[in-house]
Protein backbone atom coordinates (compact mmCIF):
# COMPACT_ATOMS: atom_id res chain seq x y z
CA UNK A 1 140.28 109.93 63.89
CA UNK A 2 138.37 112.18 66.64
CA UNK A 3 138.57 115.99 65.63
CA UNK A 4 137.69 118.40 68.57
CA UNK A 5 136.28 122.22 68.45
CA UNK A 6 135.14 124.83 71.06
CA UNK A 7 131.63 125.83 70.84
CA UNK A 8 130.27 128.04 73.45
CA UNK A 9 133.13 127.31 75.65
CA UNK A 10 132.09 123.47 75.43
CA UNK A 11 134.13 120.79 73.68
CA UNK A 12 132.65 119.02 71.07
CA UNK A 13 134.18 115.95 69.54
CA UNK A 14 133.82 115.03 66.09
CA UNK A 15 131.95 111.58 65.28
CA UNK A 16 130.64 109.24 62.76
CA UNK A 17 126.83 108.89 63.20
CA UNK A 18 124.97 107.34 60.50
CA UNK A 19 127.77 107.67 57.84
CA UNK A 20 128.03 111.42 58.20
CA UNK A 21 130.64 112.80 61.23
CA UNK A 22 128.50 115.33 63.68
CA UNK A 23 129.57 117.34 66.46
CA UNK A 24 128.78 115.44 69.95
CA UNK A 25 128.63 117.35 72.50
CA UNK A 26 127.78 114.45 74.53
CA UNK A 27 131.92 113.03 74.53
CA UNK A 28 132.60 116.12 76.05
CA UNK A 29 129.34 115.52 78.70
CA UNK A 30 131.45 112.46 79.62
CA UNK A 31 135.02 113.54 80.13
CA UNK A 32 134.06 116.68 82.17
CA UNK A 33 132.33 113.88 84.20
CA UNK A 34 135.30 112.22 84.35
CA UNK A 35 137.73 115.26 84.90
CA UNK A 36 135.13 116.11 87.59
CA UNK A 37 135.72 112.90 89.39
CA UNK A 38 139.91 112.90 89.09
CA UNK A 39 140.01 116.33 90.13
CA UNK A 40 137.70 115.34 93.16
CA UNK A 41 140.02 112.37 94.32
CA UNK A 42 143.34 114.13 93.82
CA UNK A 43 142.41 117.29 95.29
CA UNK A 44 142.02 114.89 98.66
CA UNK A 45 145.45 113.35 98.19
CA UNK A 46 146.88 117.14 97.31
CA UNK A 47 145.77 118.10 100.61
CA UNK A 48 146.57 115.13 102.80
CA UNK A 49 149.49 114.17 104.99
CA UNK A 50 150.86 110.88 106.10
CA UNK A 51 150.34 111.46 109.45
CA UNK A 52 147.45 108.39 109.85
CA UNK A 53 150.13 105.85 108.04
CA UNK A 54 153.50 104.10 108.91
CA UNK A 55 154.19 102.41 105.78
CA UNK A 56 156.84 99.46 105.90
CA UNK A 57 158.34 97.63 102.85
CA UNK A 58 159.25 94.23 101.89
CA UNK A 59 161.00 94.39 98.51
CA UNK A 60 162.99 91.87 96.96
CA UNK A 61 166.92 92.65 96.07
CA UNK A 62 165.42 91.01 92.63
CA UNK A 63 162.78 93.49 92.10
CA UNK A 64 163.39 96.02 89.66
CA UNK A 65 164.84 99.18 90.84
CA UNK A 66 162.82 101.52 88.14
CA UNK A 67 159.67 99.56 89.77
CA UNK A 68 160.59 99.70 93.00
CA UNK A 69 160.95 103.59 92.47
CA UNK A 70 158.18 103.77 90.90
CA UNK A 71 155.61 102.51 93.35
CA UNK A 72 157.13 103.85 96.48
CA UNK A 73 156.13 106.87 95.17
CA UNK A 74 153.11 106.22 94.69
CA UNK A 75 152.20 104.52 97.58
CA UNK A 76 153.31 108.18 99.24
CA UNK A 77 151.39 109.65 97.91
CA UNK A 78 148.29 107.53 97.85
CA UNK A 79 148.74 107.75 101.27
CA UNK A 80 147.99 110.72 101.67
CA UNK A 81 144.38 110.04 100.62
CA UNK A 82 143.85 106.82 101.95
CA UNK A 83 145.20 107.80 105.30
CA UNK A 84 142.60 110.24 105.83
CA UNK A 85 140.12 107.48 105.97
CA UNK A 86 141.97 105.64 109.02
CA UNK A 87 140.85 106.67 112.53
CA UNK A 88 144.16 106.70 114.19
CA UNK A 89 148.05 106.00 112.86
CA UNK A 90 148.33 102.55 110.65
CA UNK A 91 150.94 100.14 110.32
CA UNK A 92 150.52 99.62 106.17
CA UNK A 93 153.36 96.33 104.98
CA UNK A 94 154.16 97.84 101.04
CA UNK A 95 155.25 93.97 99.20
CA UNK A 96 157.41 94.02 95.80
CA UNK A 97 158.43 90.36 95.25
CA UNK A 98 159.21 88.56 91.84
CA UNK A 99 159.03 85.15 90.49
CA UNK A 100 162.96 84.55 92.27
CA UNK A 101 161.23 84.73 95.74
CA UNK A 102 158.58 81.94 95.31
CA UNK A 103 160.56 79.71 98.27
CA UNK A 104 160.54 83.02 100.13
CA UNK A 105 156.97 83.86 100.17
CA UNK A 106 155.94 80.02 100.58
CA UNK A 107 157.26 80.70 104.24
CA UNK A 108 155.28 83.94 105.21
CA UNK A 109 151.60 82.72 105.38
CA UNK A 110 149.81 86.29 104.79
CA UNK A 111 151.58 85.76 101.28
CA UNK A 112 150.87 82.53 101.01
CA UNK A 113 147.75 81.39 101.34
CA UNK A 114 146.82 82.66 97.73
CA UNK A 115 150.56 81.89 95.62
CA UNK A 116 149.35 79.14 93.90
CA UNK A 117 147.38 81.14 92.14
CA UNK A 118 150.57 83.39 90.96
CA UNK A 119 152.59 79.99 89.63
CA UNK A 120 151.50 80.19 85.77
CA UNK A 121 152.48 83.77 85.95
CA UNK A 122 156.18 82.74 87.44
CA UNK A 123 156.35 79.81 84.50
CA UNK A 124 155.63 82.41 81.92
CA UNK A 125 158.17 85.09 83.41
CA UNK A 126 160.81 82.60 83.52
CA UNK A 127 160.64 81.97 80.31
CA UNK A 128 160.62 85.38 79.04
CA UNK A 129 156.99 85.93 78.68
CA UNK A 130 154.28 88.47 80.17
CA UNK A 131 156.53 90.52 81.25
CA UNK A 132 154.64 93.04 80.59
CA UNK A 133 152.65 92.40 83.70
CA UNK A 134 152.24 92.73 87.10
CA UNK A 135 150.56 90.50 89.98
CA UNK A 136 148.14 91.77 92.94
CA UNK A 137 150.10 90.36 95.86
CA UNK A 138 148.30 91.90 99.00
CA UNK A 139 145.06 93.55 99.74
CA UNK A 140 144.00 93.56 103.18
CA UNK A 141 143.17 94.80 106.49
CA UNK A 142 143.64 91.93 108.82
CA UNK A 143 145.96 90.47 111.06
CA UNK A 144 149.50 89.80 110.27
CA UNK A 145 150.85 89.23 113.86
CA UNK A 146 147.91 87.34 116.32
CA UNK A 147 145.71 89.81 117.18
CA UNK A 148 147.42 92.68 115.45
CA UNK A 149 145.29 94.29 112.30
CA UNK A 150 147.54 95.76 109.77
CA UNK A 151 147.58 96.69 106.09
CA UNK A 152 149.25 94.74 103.83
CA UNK A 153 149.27 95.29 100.13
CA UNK A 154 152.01 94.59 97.14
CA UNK A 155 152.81 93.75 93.61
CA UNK A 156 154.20 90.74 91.92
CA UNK A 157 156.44 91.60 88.97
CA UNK A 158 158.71 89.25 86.82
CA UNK A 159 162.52 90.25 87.87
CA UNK A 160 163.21 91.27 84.49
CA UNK A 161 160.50 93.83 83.95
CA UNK A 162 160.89 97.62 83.33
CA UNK A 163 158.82 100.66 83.66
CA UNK A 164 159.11 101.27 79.97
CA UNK A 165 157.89 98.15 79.19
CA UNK A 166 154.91 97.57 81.71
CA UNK A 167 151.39 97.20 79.98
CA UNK A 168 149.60 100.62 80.35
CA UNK A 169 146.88 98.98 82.73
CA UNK A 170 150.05 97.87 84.88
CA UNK A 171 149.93 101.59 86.30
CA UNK A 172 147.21 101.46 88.63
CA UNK A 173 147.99 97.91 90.46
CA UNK A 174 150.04 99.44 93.03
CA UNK A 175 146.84 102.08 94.37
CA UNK A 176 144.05 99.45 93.66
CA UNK A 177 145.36 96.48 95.79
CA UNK A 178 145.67 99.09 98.49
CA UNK A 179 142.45 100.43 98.15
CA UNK A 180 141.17 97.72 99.57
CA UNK A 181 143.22 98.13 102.55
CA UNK A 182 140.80 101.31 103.14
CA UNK A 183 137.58 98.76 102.24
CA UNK A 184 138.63 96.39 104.71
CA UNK A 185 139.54 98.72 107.40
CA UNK A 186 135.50 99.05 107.48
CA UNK A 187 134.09 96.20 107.33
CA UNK A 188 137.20 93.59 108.89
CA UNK A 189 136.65 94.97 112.66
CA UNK A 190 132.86 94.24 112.14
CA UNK A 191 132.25 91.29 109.72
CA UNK A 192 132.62 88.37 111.73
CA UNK A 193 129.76 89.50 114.83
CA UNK A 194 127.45 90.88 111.75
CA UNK A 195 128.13 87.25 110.32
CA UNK A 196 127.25 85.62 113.44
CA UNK A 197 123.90 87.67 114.06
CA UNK A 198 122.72 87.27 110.40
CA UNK A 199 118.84 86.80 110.17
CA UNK A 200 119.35 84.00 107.54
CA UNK A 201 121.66 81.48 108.89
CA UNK A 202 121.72 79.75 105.62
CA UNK A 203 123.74 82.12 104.28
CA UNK A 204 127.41 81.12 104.08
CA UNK A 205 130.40 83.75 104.62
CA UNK A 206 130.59 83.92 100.89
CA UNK A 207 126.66 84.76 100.38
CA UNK A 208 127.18 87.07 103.30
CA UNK A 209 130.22 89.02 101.75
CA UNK A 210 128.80 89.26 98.40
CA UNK A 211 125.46 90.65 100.36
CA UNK A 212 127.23 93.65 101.23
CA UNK A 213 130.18 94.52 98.72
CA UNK A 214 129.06 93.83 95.78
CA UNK A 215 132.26 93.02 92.58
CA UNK A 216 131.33 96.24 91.33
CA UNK A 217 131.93 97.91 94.60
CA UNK A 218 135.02 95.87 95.51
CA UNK A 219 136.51 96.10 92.96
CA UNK A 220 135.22 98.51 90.50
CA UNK A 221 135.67 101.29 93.24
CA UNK A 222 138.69 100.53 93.69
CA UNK A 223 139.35 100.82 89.94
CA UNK A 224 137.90 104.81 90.03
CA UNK A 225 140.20 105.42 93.23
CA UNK A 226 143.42 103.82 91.52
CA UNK A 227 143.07 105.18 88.13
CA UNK A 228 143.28 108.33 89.88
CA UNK A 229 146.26 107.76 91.59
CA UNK A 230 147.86 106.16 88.81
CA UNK A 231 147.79 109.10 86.31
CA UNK A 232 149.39 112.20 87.39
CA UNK A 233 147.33 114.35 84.65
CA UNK A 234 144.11 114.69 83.43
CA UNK A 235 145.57 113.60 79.82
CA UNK A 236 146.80 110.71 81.04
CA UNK A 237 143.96 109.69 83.24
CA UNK A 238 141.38 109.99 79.76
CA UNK A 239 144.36 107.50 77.90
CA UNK A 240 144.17 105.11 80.41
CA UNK A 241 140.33 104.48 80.44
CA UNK A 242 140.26 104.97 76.73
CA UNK A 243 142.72 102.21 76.86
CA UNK A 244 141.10 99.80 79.42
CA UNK A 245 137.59 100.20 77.19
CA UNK A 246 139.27 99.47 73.94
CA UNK A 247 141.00 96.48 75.71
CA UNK A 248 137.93 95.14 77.17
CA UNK A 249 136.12 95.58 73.85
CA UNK A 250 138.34 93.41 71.82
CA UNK A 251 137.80 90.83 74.17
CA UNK A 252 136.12 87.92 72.33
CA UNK A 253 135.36 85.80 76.01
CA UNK A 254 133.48 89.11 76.90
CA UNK A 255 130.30 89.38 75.94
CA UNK A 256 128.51 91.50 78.17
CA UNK A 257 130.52 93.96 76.90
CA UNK A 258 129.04 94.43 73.43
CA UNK A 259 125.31 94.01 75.20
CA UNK A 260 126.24 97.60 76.61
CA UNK A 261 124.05 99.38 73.75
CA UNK A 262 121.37 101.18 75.84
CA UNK A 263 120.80 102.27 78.84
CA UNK A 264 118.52 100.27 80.04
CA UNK A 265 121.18 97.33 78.95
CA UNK A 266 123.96 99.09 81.04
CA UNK A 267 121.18 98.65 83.84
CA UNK A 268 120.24 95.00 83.50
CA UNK A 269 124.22 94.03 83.42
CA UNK A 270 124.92 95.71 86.48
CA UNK A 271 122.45 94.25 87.86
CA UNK A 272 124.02 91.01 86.45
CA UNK A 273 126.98 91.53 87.77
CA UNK A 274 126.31 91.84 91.45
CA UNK A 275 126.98 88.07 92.58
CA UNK A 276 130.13 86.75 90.51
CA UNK A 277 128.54 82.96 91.71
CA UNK A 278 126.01 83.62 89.48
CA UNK A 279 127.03 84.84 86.05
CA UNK A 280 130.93 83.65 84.83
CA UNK A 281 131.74 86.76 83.71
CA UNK A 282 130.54 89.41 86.52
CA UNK A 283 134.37 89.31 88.34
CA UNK A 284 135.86 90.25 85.19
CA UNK A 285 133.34 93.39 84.02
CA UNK A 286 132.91 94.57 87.60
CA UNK A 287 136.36 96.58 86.96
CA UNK A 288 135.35 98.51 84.02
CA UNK A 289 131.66 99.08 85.24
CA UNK A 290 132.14 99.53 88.66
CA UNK A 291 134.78 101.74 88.25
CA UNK A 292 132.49 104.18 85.58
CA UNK A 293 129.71 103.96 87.89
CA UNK A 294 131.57 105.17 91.24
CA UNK A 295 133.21 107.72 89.02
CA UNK A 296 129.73 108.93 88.24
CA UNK A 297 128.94 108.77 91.99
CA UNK A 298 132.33 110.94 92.79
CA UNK A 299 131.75 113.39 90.08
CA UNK A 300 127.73 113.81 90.85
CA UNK A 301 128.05 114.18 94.73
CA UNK A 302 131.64 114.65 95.71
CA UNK A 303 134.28 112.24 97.38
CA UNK A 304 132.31 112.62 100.22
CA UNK A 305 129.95 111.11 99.59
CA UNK A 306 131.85 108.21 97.79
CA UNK A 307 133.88 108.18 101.46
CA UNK A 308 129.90 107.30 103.24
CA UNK A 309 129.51 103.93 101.85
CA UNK A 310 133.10 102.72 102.57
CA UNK A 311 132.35 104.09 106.03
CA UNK A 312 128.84 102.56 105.59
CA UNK A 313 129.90 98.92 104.31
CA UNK A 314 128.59 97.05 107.75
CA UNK A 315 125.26 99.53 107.68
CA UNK A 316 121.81 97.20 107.61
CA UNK A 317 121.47 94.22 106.53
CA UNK A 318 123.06 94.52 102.96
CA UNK A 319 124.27 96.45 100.46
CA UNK A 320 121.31 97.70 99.66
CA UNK A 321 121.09 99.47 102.85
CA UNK A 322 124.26 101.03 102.42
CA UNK A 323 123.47 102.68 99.40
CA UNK A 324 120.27 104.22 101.00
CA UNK A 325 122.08 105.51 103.74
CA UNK A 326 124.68 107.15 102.10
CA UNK A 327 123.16 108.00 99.20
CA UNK A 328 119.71 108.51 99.51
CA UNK A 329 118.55 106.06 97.12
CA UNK A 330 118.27 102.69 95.90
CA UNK A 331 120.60 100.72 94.55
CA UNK A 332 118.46 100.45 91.12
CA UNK A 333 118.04 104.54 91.15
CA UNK A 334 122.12 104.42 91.48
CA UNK A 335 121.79 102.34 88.11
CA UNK A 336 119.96 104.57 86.41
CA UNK A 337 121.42 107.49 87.09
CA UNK A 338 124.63 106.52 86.23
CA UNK A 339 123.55 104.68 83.13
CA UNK A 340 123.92 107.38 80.66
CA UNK A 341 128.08 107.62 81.75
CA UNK A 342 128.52 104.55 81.70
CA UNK A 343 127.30 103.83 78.21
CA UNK A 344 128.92 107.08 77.05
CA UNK A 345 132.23 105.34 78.06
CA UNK A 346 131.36 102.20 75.48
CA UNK A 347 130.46 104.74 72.85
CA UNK A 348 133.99 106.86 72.58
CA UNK A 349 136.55 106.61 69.78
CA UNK A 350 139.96 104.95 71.23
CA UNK A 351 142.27 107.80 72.16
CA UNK A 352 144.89 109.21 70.02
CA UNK A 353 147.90 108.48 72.04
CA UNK A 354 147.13 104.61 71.93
């Protein structure tokens, strides 16, 4: 078990190195990165308003009510940051549906066209299994009406779930769906004429996407905003990445994960990572790494700066581009810097709590 001390008003953590345990001072290096980065994203939502959002909701009389409560609040007050990204007042559709509303959603095509995916989910729930978890529903920008772009985001949840009995990782799925809400808002207006005018016409809309948000940007980011939003103190925020890495770690079908022993490996699998076509596991690891290495970017230059390259997505000619506009620097100097974090991450005893 981790043992903690104050030494020079740092806090060192107490670790096993070489069979003897040694004072780190580098585990406290990487939470006062990561308190850094929470306090920089919910400092934005302290001081926001809802004055850019008009939030609607769809919920199901068969969702649960502890649930229901639960994520109304905080899509409020995620609102309050991701409204400050939106140019004028919003129309954002808030989703809570369970397994009992399949027919339901088969008739509403923006919830649709991606159900099938959901049906193992509804067998399992049905039978009184994974109930621990919950479902993105809804994560877009687009139109729901012709010609009318609106946010739309949600959760899937079995009927008979709880709050008390949701997975830990279950609290964040509310704020990261609608993250991307905020991604798309910058890219949705534009993607279709930068898709049309593309220098390479042999690259298809899928080459073209993955071109300019990246898994590890996508969804990653969306990760650092959400884990944010999800924990309402710094204590809790630490448990729930401590959490997520131990989970990922015991992860047999994982293997990049145990690669992650040096820097230079953390920089090679992000790198790896980039185009989920290419390696089977790069959708999967983009959450963990992505959302490490825009935590770094939060913490090291400010929300700020982490607001230029959603504002930046359609910038150039790829993501590349983006990154050197709002950044000042390339996408393999982003690597490196935030190499040492990320590893640092891989390298901590599981929390106490757990």
């Amino acid at each position: 078990m981790a043992q903690e001390k104050v030494s020079s008003g740092a806090k060192l953590t107490c670790v096993k190195s070489g069979g003897k345990l040694t004072w780190s001072a580098s585990a406290a290096s990487y939470e006062l990165t990561k308190l850094k980065a929470y306090n920089e994203i919910r400092s934005r939502a302290d001081s926001g308003n809802l004055d850019n959002v008009s939030l609607v909701y769809h919920v199901s009389p068969y969702f649960p009510k502890d649930l229901k409560k639960l994520y109304t609040s905080q899509v409020e007050y995620s609102s309050k940051l991701y409204g400050s990204l939106f140019n004028k007042k919003e129309v954002i559709n808030v989703y809570m549906y369970t397994e009992k509303d399949e027919a339901y959603l088969r008739t509403q095509p923006i919830l649709a066209e991606f159900l099938d995916e959901h049906l193992s989910w509804f067998k399992a729930w049905r039978q009184g299994k994974d109930q621990e978890h919950n479902l993105g529903l809804a994560a877009w920008f687009k139109e729901g009406p012709p010609g009318v772009l609106e946010g739309h985001t949600g959760v899937l949840a079995s009927s008979k779930a709880t709050a008390k009995t949701m997975r830990k990782y279950a609290i964040q799925v509310m704020p990261h769906e609608y993250w991307h809400v905020v991604q798309d808002y910058y890219f949705k207006p534009k993607f279709e004429d930068k898709f049309q005018e593309r220098a390479d016409k042999s690259l298809d809309g899928l080459d073209f996407y993955t071109l300019h948000f990246p898994t590890t940007f996508r969804e990653g980011s969306a990760n650092t905003i959400s884990f944010a939003m999800g924990s309402k103190t710094k204590k809790e925020y630490l448990d729930l990445y401590s959490y997520f890495i131990q989970e990922l770690k015991s992860y047999s079908h994982l293997k990049l994960i145990a690669t992650l022993t040096s820097t230079k490996a953390v920089e090679k699998a992000l790198k790896k990572i980039e185009d989920r076509r290419t390696f089977s596991e790069a959708h999967e690891a983009s959450y963990p790494l992505g959302s490490l290495l825009y935590e770094w970017v939060i913490a090291e230059y400010g929300f700020d700066a982490y607001q230029k390259i959603i504002e930046n997505q359609m910038t150039g000619n790829s993501f590349e581009d983006n990154i050197q506009a709002s950044l000042g620097m390339s996408v393999s100097e982003l690597y490196k810097k935030a190499a040492p974090h990320i590893l640092a991450a891989f390298n901590q005893p599981p929390s106490r709590s757990r």
